[in-house]
N, C-alpha and C. Protein backbone atom coordinates (compact mmCIF):
# COMPACT_ATOMS: atom_id res chain seq x y z
N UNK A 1 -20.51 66.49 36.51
CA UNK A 1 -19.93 66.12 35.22
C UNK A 1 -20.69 64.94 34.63
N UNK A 2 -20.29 64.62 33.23
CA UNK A 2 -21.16 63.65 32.84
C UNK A 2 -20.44 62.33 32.83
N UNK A 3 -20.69 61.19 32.59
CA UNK A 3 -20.25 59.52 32.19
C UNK A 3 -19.17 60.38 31.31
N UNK A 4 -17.63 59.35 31.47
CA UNK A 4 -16.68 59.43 30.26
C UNK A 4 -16.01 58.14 30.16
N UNK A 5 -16.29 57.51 29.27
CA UNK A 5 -15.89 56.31 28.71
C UNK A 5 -14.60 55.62 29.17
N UNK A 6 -13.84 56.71 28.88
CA UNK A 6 -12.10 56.60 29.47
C UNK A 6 -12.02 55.72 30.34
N UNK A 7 -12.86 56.85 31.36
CA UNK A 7 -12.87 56.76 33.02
C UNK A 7 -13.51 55.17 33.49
N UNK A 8 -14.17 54.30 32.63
CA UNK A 8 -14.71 52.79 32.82
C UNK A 8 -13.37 51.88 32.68
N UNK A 9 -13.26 51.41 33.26
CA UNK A 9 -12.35 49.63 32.52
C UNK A 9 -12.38 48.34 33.93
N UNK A 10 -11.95 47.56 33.28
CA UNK A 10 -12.68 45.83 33.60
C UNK A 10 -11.15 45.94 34.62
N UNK A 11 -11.34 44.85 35.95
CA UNK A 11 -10.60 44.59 36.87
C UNK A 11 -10.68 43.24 36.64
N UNK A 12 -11.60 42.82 36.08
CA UNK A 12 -11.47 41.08 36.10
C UNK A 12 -12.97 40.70 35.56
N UNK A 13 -12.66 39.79 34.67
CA UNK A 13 -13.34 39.07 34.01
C UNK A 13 -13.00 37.23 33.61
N UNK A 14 -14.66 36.96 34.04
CA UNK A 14 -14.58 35.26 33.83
C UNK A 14 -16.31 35.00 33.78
N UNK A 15 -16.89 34.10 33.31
CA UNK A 15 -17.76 33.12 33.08
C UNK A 15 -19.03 33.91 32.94
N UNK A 16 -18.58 35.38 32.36
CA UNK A 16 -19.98 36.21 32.11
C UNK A 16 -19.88 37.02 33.47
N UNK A 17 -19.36 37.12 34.05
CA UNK A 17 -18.78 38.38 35.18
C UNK A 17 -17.85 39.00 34.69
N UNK A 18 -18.29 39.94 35.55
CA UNK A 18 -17.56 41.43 35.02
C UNK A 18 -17.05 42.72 36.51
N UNK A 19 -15.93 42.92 36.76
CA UNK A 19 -15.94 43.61 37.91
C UNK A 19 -15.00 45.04 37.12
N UNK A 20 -15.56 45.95 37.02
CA UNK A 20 -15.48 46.96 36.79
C UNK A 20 -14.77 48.08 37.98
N UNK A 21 -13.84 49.20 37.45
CA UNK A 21 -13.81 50.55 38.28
C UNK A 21 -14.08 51.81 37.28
N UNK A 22 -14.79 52.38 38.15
CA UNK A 22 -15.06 53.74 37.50
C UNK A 22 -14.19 54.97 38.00
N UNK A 23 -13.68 55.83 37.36
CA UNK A 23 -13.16 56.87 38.14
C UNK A 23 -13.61 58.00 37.74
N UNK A 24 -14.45 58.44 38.97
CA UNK A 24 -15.31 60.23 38.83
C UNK A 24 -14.86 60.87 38.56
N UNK A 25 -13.37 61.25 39.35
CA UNK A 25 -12.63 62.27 39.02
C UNK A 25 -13.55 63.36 40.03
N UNK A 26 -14.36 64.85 39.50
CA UNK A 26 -14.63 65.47 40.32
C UNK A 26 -15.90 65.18 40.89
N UNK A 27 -16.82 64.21 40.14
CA UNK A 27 -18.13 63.89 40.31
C UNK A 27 -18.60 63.46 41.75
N UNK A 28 -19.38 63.61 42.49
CA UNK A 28 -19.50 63.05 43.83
C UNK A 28 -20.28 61.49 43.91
N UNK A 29 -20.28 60.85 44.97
CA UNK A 29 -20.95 59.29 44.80
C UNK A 29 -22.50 59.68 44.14
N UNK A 30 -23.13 60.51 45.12
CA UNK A 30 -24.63 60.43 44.80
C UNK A 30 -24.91 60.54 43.50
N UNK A 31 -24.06 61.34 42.79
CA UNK A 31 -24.37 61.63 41.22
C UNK A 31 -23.64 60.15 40.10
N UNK A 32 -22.66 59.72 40.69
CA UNK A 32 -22.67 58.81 39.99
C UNK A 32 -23.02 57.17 39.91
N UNK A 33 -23.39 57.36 41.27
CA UNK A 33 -24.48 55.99 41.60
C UNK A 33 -25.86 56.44 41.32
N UNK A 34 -25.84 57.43 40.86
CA UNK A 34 -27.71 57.84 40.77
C UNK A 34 -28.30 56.91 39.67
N UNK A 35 -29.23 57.07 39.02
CA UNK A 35 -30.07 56.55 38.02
C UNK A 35 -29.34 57.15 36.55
N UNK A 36 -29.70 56.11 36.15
CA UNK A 36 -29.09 56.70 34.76
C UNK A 36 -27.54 56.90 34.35
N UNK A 37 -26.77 57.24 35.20
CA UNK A 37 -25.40 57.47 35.14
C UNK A 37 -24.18 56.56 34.01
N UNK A 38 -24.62 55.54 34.58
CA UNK A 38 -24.00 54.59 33.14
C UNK A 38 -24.20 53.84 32.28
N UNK A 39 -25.45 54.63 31.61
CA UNK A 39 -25.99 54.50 30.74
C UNK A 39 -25.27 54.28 29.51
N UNK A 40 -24.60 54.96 28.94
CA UNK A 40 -23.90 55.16 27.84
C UNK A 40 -23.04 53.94 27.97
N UNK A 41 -22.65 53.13 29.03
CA UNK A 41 -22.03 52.30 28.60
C UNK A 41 -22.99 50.70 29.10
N UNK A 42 -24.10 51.23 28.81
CA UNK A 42 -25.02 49.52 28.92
C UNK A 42 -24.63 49.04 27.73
N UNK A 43 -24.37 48.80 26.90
CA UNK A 43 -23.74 47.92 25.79
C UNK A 43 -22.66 46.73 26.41
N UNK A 44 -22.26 47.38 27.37
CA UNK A 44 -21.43 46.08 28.46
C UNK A 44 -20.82 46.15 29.90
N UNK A 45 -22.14 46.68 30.26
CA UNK A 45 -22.87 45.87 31.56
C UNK A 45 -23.83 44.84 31.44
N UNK A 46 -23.55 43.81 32.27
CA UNK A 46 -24.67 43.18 33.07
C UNK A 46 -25.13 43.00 34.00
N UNK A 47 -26.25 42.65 33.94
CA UNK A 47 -26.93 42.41 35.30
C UNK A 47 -26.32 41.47 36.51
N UNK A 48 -25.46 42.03 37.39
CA UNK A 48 -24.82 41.35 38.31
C UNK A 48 -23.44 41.20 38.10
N UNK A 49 -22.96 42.27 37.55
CA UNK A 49 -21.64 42.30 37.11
C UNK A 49 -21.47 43.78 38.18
N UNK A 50 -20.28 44.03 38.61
CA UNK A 50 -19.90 44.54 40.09
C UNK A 50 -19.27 46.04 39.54
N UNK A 51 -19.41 47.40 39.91
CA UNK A 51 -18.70 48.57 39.56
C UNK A 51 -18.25 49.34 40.96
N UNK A 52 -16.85 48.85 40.95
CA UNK A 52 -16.34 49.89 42.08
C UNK A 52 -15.97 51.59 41.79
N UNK A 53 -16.47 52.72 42.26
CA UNK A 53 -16.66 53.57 42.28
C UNK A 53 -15.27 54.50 42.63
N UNK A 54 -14.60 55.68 42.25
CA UNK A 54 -13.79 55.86 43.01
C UNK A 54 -14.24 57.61 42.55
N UNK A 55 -14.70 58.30 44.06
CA UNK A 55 -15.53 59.48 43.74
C UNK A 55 -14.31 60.90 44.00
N UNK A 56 -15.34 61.98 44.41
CA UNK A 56 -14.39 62.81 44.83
C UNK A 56 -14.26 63.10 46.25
N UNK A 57 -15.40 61.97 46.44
CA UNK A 57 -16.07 62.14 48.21
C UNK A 57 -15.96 61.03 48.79
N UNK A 58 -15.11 59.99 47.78
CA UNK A 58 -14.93 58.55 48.66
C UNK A 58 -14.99 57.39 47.66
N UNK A 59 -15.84 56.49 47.83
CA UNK A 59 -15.81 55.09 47.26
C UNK A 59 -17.13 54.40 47.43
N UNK A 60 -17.31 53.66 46.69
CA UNK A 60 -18.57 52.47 46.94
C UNK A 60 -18.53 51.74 45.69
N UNK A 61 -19.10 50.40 46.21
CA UNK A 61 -19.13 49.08 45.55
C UNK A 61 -20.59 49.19 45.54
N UNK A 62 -20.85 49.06 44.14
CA UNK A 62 -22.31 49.24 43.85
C UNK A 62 -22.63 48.02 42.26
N UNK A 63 -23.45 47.18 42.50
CA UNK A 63 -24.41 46.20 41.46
C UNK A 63 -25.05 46.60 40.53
N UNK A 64 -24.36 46.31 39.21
CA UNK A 64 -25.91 46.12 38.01
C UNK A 64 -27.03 45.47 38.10
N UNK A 65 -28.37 46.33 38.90
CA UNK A 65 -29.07 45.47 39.06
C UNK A 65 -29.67 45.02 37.72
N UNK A 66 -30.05 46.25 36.85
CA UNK A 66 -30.75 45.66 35.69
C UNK A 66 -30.25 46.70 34.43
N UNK A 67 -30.25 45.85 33.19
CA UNK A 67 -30.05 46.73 31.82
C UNK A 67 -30.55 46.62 31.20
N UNK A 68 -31.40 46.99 30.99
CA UNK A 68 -32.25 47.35 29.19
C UNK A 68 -32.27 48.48 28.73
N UNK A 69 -32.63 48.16 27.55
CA UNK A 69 -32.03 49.70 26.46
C UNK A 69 -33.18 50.20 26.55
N UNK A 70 -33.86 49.81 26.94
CA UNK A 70 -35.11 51.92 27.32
C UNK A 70 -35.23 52.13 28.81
N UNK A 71 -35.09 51.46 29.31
CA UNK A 71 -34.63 51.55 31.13
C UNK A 71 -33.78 52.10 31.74
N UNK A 72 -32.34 52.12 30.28
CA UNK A 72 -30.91 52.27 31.32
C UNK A 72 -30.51 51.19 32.34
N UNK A 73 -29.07 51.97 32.54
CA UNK A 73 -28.44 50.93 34.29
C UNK A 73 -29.10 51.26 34.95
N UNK A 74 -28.85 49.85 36.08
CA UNK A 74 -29.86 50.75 37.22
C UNK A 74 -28.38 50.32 38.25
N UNK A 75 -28.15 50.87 38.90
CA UNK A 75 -27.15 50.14 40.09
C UNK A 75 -27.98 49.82 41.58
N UNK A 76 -27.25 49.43 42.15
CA UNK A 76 -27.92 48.56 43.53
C UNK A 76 -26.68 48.85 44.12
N UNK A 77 -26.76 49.61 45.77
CA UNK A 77 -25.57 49.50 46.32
C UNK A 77 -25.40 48.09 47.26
N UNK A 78 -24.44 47.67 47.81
CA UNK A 78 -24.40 46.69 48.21
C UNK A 78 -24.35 46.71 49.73
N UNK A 79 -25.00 45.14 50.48
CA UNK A 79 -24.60 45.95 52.00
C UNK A 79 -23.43 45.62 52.36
């Protein structure tokens, strides 16, 4: 499935952090931690602002590593 806007919202916010959950719904982790995936909503991500994942295959806490608008998100999983 693709990114749906809905499915984004903020868990907490302060001093230019941002901790985010996403919910896949049927999507699996690999596809939505892949490249590119939340793209559509780089307008507000940043770099080092936190997106917890909630898949159809589980969970993961994964990093904005970087955003620019011809690059896309990139995420970073965390160890």
């Amino acid at each position: 499935m693709a990114f749906t806007m809905r499915n984004l919202s903020v868990l907490a916010y302060a001093n230019g952090f941002t901790l985010w959950h996403y919910r896949a719904e049927k999507d699996l982790l690999a596809h939505v931690g892949g490249a590119d995936f939340l793209t559509d909503a780089g307008d507000m991500l940043a770099a080092g602002d936190i997106v917890m994942i909630s898949a159809a295959d589980g969970a993961r806490i994964l990093c904005v590593g970087t955003r620019a608008d011809s690059d896309g998100v990139r995420l970073v999983q965390l160890a």
